[in-house]
N, C-alpha and C. Protein backbone atom coordinates (compact mmCIF):
# COMPACT_ATOMS: atom_id res chain seq x y z
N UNK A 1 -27.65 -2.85 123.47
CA UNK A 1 -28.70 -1.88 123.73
C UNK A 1 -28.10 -0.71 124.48
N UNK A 2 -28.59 0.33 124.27
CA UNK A 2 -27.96 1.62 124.65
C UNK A 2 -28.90 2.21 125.76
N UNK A 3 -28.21 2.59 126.90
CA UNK A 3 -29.14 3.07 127.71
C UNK A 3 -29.74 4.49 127.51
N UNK A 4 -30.78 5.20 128.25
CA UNK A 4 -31.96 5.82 127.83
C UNK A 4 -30.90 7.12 127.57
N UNK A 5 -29.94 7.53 129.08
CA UNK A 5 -28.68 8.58 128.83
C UNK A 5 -28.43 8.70 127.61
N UNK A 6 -27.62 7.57 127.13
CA UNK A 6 -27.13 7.63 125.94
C UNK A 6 -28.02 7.68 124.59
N UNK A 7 -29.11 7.47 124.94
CA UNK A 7 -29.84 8.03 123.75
C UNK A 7 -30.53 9.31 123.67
N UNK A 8 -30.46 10.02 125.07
CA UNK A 8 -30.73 11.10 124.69
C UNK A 8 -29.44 11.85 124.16
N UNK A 9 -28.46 11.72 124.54
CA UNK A 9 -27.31 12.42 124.11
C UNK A 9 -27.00 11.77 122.73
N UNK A 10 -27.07 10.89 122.21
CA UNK A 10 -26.89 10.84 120.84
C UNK A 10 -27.85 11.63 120.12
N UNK A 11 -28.97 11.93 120.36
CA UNK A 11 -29.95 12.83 119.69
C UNK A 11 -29.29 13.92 119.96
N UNK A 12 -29.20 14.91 120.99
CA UNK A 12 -28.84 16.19 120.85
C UNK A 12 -27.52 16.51 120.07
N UNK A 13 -27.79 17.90 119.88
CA UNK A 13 -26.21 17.79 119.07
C UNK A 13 -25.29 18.17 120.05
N UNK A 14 -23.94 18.34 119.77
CA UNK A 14 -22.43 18.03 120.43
C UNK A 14 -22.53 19.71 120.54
N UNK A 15 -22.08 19.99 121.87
CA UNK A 15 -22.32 21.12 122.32
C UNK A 15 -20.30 21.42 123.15
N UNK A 16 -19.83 22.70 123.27
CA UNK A 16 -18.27 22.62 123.64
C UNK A 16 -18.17 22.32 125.05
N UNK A 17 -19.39 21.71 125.91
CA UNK A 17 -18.77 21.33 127.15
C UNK A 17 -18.80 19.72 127.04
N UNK A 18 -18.91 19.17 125.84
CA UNK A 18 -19.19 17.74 125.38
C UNK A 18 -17.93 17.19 125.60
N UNK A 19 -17.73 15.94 126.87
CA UNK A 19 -15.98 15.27 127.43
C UNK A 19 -15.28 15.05 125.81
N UNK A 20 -16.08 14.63 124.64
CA UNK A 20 -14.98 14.44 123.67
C UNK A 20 -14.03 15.91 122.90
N UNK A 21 -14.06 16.54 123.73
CA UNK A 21 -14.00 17.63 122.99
C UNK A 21 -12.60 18.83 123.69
N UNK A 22 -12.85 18.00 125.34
CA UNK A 22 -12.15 18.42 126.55
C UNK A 22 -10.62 17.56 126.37
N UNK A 23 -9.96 18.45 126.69
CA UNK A 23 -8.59 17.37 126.77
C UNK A 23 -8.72 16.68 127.65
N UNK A 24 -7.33 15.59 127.41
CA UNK A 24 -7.41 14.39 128.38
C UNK A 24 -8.63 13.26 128.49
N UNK A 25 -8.96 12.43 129.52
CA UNK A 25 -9.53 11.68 129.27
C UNK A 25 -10.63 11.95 129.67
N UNK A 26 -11.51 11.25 129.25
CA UNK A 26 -13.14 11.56 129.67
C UNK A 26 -13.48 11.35 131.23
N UNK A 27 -13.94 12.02 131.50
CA UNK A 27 -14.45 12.28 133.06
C UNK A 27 -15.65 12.11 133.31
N UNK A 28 -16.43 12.13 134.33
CA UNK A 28 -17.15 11.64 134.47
C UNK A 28 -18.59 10.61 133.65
N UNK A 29 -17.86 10.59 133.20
CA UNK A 29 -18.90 9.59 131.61
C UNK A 29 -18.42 7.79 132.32
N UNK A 30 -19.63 7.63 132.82
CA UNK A 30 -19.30 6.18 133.05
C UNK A 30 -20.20 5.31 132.40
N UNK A 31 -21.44 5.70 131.43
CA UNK A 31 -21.67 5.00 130.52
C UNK A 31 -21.21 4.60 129.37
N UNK A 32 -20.68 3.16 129.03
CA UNK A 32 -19.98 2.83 127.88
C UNK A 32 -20.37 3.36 126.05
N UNK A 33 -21.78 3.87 126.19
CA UNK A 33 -22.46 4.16 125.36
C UNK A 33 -22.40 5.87 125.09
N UNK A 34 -22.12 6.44 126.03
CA UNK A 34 -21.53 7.60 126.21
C UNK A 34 -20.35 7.78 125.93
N UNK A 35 -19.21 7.03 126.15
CA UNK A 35 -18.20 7.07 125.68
C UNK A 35 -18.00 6.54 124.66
N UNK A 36 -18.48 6.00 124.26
CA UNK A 36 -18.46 5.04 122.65
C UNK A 36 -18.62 6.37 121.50
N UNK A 37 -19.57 6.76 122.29
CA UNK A 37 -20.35 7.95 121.44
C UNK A 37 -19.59 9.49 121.46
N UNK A 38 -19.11 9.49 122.33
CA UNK A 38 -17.92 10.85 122.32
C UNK A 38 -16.34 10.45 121.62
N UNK A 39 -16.45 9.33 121.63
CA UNK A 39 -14.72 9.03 121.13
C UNK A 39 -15.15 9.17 119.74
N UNK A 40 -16.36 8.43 119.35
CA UNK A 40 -17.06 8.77 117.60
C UNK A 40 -16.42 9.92 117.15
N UNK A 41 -17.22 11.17 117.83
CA UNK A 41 -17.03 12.44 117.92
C UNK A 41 -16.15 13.56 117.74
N UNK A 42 -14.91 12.55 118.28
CA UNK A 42 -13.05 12.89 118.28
C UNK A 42 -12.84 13.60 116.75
N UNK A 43 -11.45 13.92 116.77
CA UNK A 43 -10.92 14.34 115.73
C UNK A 43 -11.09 13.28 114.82
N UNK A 44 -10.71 13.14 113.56
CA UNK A 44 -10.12 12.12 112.62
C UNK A 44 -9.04 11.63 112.98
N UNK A 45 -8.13 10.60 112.09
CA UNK A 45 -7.16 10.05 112.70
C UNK A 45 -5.94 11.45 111.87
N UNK A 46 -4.89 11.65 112.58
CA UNK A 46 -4.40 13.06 111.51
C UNK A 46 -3.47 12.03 110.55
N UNK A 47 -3.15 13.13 109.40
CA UNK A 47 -2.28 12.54 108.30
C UNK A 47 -1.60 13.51 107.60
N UNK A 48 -0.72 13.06 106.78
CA UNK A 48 0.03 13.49 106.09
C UNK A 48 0.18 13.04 104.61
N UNK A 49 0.70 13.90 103.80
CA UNK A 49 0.62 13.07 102.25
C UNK A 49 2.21 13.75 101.93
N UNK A 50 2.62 12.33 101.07
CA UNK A 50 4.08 12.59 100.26
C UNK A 50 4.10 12.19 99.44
N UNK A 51 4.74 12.62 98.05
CA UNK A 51 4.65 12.46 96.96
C UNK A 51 5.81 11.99 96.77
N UNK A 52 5.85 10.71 95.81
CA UNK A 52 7.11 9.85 95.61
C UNK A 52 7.17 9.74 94.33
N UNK A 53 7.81 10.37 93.42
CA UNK A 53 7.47 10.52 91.57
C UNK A 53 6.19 10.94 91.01
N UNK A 54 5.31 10.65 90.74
CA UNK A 54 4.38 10.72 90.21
C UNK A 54 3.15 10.22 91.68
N UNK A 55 3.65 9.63 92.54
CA UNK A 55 2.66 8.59 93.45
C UNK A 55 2.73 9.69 94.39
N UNK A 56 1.42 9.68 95.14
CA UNK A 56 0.72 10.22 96.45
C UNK A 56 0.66 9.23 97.23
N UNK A 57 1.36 8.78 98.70
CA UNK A 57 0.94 7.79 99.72
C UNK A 57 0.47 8.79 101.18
N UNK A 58 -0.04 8.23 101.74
CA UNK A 58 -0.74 8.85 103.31
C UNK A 58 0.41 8.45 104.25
N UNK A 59 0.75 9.11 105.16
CA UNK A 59 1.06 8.80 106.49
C UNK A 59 0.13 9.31 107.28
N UNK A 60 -0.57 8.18 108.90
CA UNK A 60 -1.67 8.37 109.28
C UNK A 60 -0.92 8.21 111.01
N UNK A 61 -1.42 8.95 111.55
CA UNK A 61 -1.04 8.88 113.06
C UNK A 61 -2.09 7.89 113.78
N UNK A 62 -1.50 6.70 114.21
CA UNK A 62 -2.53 5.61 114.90
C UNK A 62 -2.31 5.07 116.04
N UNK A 63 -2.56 4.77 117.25
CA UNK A 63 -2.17 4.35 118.46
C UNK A 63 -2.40 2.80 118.42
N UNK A 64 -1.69 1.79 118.07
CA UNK A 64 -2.52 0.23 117.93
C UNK A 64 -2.90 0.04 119.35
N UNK A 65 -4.11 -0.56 119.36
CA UNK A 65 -4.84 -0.58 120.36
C UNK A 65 -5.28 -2.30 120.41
N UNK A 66 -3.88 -2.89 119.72
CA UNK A 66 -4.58 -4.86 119.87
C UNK A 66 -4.43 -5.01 121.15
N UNK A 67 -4.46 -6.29 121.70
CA UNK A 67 -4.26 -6.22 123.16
C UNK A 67 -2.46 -6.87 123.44
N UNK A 68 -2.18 -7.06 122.51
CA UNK A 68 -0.59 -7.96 122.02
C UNK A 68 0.46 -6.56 121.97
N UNK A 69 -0.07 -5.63 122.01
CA UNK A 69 0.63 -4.33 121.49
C UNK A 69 1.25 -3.55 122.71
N UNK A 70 2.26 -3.57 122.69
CA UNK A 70 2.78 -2.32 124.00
C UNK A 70 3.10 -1.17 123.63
N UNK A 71 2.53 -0.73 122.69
CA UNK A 71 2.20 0.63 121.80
C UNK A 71 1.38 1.70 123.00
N UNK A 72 1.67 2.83 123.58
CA UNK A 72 0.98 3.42 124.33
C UNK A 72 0.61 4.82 123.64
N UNK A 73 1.26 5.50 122.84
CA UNK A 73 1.26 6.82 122.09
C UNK A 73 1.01 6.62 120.29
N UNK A 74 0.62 7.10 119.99
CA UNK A 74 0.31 7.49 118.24
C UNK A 74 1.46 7.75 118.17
N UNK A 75 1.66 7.02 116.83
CA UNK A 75 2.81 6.91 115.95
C UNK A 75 2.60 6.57 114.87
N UNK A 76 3.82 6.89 113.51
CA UNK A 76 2.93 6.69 112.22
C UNK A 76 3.10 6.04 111.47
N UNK A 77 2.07 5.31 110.84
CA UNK A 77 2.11 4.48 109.90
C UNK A 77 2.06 4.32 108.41
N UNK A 78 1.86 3.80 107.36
CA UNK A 78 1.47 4.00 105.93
C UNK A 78 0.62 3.07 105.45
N UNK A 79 -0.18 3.30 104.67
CA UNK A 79 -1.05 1.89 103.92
C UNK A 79 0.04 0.70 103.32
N UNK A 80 -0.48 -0.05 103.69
CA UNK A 80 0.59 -1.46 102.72
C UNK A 80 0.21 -1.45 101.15
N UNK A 81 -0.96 -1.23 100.56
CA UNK A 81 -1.01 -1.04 99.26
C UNK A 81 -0.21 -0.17 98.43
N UNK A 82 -0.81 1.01 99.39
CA UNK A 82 0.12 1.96 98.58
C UNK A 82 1.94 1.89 98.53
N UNK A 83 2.41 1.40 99.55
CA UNK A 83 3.94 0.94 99.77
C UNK A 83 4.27 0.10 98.47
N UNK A 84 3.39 -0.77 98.50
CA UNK A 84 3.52 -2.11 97.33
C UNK A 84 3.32 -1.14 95.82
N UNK A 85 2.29 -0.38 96.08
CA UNK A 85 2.48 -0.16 94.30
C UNK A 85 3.80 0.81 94.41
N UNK A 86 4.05 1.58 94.94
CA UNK A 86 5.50 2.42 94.72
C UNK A 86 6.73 1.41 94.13
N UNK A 87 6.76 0.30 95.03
CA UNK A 87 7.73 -0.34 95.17
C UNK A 87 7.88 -1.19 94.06
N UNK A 88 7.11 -1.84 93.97
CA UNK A 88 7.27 -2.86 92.68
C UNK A 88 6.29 -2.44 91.74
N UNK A 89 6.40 -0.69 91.35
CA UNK A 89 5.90 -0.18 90.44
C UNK A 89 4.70 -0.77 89.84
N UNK A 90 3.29 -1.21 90.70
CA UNK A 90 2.36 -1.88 90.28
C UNK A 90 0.95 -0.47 89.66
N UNK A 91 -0.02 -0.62 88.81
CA UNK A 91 -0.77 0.03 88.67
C UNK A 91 -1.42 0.32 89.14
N UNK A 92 -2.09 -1.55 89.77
CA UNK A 92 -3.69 -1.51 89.67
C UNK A 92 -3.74 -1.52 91.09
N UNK A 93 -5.02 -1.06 92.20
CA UNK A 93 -5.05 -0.97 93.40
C UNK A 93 -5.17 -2.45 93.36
N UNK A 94 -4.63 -2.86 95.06
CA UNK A 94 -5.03 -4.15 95.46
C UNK A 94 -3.28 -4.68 95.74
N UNK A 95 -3.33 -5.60 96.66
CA UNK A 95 -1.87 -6.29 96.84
C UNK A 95 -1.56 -7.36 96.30
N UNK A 96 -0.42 -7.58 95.97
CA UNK A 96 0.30 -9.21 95.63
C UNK A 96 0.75 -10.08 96.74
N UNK A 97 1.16 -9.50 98.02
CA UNK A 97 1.83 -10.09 99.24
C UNK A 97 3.19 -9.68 99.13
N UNK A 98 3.58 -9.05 98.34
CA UNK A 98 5.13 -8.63 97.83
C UNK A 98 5.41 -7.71 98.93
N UNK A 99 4.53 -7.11 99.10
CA UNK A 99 5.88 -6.36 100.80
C UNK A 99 4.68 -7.02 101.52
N UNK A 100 4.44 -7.79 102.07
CA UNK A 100 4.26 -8.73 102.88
C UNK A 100 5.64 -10.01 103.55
N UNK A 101 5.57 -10.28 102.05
CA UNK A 101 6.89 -11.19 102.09
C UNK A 101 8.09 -10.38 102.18
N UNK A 102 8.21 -8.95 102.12
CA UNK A 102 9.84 -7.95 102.08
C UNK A 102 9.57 -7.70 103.58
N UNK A 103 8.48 -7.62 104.37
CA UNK A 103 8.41 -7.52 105.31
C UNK A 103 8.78 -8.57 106.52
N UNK A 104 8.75 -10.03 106.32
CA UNK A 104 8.85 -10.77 106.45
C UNK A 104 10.11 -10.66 106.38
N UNK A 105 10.81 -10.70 105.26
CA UNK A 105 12.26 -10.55 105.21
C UNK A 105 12.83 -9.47 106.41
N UNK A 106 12.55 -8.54 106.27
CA UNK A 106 13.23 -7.31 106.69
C UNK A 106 13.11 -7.74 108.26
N UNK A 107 12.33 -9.52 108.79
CA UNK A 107 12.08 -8.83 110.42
C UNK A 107 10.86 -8.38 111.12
N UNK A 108 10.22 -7.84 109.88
CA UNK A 108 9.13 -6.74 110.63
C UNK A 108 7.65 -7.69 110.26
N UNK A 109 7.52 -8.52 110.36
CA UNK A 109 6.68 -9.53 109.81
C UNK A 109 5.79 -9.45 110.87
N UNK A 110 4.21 -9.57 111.06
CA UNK A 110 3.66 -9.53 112.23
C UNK A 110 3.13 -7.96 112.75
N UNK A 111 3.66 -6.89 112.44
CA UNK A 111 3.74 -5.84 112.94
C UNK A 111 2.46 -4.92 112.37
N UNK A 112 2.36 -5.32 110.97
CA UNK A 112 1.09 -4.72 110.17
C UNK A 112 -0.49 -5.20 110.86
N UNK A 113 -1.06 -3.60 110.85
CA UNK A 113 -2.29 -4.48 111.43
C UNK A 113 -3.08 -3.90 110.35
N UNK A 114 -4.63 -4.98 109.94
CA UNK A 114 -5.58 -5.53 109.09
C UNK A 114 -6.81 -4.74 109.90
N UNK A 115 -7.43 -3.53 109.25
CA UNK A 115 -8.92 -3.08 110.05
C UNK A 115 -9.41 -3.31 108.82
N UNK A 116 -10.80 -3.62 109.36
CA UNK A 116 -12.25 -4.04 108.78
C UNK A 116 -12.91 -3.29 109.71
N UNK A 117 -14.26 -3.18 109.23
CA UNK A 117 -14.88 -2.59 110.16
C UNK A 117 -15.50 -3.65 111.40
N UNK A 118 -15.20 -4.48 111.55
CA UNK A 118 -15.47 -5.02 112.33
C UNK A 118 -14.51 -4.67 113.84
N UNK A 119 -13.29 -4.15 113.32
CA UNK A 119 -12.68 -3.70 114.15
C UNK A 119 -12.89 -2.77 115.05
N UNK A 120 -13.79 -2.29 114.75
CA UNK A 120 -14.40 -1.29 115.99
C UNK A 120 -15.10 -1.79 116.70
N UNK A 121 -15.90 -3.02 116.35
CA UNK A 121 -16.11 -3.59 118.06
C UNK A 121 -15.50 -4.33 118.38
N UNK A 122 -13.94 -4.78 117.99
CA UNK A 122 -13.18 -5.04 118.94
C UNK A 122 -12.58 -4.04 119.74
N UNK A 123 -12.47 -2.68 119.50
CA UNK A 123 -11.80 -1.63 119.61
C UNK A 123 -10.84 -1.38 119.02
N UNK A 124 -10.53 -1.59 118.04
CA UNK A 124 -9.02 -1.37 117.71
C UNK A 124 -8.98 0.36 117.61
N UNK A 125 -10.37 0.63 116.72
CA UNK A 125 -10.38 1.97 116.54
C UNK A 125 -11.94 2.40 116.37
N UNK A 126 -12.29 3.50 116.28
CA UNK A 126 -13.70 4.17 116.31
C UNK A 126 -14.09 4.40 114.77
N UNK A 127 -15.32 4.00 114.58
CA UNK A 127 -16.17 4.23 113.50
C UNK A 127 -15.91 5.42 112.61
N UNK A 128 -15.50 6.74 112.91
CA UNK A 128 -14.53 7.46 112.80
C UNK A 128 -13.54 7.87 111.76
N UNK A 129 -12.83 6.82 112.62
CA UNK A 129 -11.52 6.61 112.50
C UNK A 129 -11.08 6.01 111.26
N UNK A 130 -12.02 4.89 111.13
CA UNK A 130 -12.44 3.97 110.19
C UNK A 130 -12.67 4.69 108.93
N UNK A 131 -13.53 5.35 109.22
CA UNK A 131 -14.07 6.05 107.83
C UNK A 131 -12.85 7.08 107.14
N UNK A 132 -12.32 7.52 108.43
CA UNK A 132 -11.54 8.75 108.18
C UNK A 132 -10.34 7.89 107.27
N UNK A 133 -9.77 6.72 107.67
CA UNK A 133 -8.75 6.15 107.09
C UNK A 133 -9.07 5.30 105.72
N UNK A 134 -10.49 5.08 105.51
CA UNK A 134 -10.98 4.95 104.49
C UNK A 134 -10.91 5.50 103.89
N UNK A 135 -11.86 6.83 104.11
CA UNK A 135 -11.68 7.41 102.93
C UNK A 135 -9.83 7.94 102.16
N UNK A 136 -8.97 7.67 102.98
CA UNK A 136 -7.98 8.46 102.46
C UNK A 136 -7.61 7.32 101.61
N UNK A 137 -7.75 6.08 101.44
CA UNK A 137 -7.54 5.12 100.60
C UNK A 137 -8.08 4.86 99.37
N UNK A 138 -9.49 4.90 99.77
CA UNK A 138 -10.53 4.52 98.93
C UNK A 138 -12.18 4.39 99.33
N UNK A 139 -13.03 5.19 99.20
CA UNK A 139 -14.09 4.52 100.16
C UNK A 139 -14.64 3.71 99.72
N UNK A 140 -14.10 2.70 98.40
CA UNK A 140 -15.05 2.07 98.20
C UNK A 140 -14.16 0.25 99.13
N UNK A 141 -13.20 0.50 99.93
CA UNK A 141 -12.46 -0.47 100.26
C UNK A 141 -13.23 -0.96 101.55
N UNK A 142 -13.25 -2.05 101.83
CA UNK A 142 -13.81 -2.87 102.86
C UNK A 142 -11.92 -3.10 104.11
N UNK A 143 -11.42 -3.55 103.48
CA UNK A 143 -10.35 -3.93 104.68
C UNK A 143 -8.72 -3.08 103.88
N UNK A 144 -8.11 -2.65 104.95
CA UNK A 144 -6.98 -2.09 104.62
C UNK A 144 -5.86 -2.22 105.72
N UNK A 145 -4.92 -2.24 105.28
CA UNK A 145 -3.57 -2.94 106.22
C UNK A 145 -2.68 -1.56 105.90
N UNK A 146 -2.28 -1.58 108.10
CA UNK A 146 -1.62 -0.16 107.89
C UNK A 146 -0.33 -0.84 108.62
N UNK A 147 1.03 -0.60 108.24
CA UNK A 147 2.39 -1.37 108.68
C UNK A 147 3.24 0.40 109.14
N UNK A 148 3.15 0.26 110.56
CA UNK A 148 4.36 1.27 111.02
C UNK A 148 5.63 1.66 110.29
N UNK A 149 5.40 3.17 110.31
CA UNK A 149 6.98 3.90 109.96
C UNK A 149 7.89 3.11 109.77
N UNK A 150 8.27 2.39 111.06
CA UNK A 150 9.67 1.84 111.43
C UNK A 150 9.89 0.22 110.43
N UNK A 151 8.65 -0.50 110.35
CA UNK A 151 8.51 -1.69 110.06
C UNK A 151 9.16 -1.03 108.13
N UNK A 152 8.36 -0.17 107.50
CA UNK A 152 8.67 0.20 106.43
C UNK A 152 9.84 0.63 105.86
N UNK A 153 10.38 1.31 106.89
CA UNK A 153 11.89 1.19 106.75
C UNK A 153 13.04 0.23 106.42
N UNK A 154 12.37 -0.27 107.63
CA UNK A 154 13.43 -1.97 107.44
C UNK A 154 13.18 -2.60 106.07
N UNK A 155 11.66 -2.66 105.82
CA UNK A 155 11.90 -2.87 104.49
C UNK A 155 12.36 -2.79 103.40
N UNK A 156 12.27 -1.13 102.99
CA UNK A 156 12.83 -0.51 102.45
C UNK A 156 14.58 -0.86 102.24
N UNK A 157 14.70 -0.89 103.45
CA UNK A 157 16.28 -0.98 103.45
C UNK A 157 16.76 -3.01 103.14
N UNK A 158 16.17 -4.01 103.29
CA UNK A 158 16.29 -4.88 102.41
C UNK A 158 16.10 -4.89 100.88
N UNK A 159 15.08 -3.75 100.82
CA UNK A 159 14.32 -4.03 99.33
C UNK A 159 15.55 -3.69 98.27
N UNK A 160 16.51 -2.54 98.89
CA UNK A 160 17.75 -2.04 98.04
C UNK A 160 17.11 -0.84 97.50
N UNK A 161 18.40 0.03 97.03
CA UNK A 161 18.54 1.27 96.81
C UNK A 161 17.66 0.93 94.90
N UNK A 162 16.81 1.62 95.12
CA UNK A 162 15.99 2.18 93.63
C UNK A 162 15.34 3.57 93.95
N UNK A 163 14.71 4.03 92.58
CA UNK A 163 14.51 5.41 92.50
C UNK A 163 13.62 5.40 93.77
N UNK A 164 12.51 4.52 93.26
CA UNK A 164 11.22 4.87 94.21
C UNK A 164 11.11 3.97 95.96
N UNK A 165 12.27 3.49 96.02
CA UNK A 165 12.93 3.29 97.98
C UNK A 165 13.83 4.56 98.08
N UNK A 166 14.56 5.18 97.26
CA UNK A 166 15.29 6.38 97.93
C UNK A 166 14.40 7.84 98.14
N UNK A 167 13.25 7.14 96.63
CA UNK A 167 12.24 8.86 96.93
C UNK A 167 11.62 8.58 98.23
N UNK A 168 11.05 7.22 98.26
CA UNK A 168 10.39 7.13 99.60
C UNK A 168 10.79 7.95 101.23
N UNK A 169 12.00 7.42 101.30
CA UNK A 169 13.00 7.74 102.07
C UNK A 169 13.29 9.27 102.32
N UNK A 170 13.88 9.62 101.46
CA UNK A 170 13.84 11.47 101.17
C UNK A 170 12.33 11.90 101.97
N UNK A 171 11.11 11.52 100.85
CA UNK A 171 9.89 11.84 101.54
C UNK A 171 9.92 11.77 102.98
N UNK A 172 9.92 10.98 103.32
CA UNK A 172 9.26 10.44 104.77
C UNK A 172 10.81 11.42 105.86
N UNK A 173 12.04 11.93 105.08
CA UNK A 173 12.78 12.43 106.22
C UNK A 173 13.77 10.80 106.86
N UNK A 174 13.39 10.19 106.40
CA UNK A 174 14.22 9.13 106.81
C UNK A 174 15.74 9.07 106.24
N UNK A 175 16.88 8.36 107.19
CA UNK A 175 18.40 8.51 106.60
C UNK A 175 18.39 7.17 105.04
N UNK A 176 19.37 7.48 104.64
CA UNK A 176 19.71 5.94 103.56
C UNK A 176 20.32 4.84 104.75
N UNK A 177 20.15 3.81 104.36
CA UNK A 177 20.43 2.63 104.90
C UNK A 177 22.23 2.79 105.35
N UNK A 178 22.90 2.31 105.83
CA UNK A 178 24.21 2.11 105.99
C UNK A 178 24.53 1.16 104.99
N UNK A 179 23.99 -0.25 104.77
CA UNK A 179 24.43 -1.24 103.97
C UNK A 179 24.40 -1.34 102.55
N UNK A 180 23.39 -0.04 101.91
CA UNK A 180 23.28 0.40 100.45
C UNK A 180 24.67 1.35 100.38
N UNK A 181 24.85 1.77 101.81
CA UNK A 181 26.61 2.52 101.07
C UNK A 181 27.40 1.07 100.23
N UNK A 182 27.27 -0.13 101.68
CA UNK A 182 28.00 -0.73 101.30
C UNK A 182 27.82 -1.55 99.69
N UNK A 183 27.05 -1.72 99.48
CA UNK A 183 26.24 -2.32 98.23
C UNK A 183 26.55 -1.40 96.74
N UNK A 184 26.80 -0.05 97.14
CA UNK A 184 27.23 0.76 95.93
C UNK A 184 29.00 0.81 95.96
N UNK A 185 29.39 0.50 96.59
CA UNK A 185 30.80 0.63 97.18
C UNK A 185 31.07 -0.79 96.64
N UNK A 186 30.69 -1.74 96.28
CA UNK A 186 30.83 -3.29 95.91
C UNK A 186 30.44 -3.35 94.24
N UNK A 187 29.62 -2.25 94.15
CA UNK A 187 29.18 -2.14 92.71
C UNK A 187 30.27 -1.56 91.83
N UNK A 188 31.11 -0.57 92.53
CA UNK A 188 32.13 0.79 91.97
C UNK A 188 33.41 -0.18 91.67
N UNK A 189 33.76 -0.74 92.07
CA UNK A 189 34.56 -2.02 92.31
C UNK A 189 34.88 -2.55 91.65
């Protein structure tokens, strides 16, 4: 239940002395319903798009907010679907577990996090946020798994040198692996 504050301020509209709007952190707002309601309010989550052959994937700036996480700053991540169809050149939306399990391999196993919307009342992220990262997927998707920059890499760099891990790579500004030198250097051979 939302107190009476907070329902009058959800009725009015968002005006520029509104704390979500002010840098830094919210100030004097010590109703949770008030702040619930101004973080709503926030930007979207920001993003980026790169094109890898023919394929469009998102990079999305996200702060994980589990409580397991010593993540303190936004940093960026990618959808796991979209990783998977690049990679093992799949069509249809939806996953196999195939970079699940490359992930696993690579190390980085654990690192991907799973929002539903239920996740916003755990906090992971704001209603928002949610939508905002929805829609860049799909809005007709219920749950989507976003695996950090870094975790994707590593993958990448087990998965081995192919067109669409080196376009990836190029895209994103990332170096080639050291051990695909070695791997083409064993091939020449």
């Amino acid at each position: 239940a939302r107190c009476a504050v907070a329902a009058l301020f959800l009725r009015a509209r968002p005006t520029p002395a509104c704390p979500a709007r002010a840098p830094g952190p919210l100030t004097g707002c010590m109703c949770p319903a008030i702040v619930a309601a101004c973080q709503s309010m926030a930007e979207p989550i920001p993003s980026r798009t790169i094109t890898v052959g023919r394929r469009t994937l998102h990079v999305v700036t996200y702060t994980d907010r589990r409580p397991s996480s010593q993540q303190t700053q936004p940093t960026e991540w990618m959808f796991q679907a979209e990783v998977e169809r690049l990679l093992f050149s799949q069509e249809e939306i939806g996953q196999t577990g195939a970079l699940y399990r490359l992930l696993n391999r690579a190390g980085a196993g654990g690192r991907s996090i799973a929002l539903r919307r239920s996740s916003v009342s755990q906090g992971l992220l704001s209603d928002a946020e949610f939508d905002a990262l929805r829609a860049l997927v799909h809005t007709g998707f219920r749950l989507f798994t976003l695996v950090p920059l870094d975790a994707v890499q590593a993958a990448v760099a087990v998965f081995g040198p192919t067109e669409a891990s080196e376009g990836l790579l190029t895209a994103l500004g990332l170096p080639r692996p050291a051990e695909w030198d070695a791997v083409d250097e064993d091939e020449s051979e």
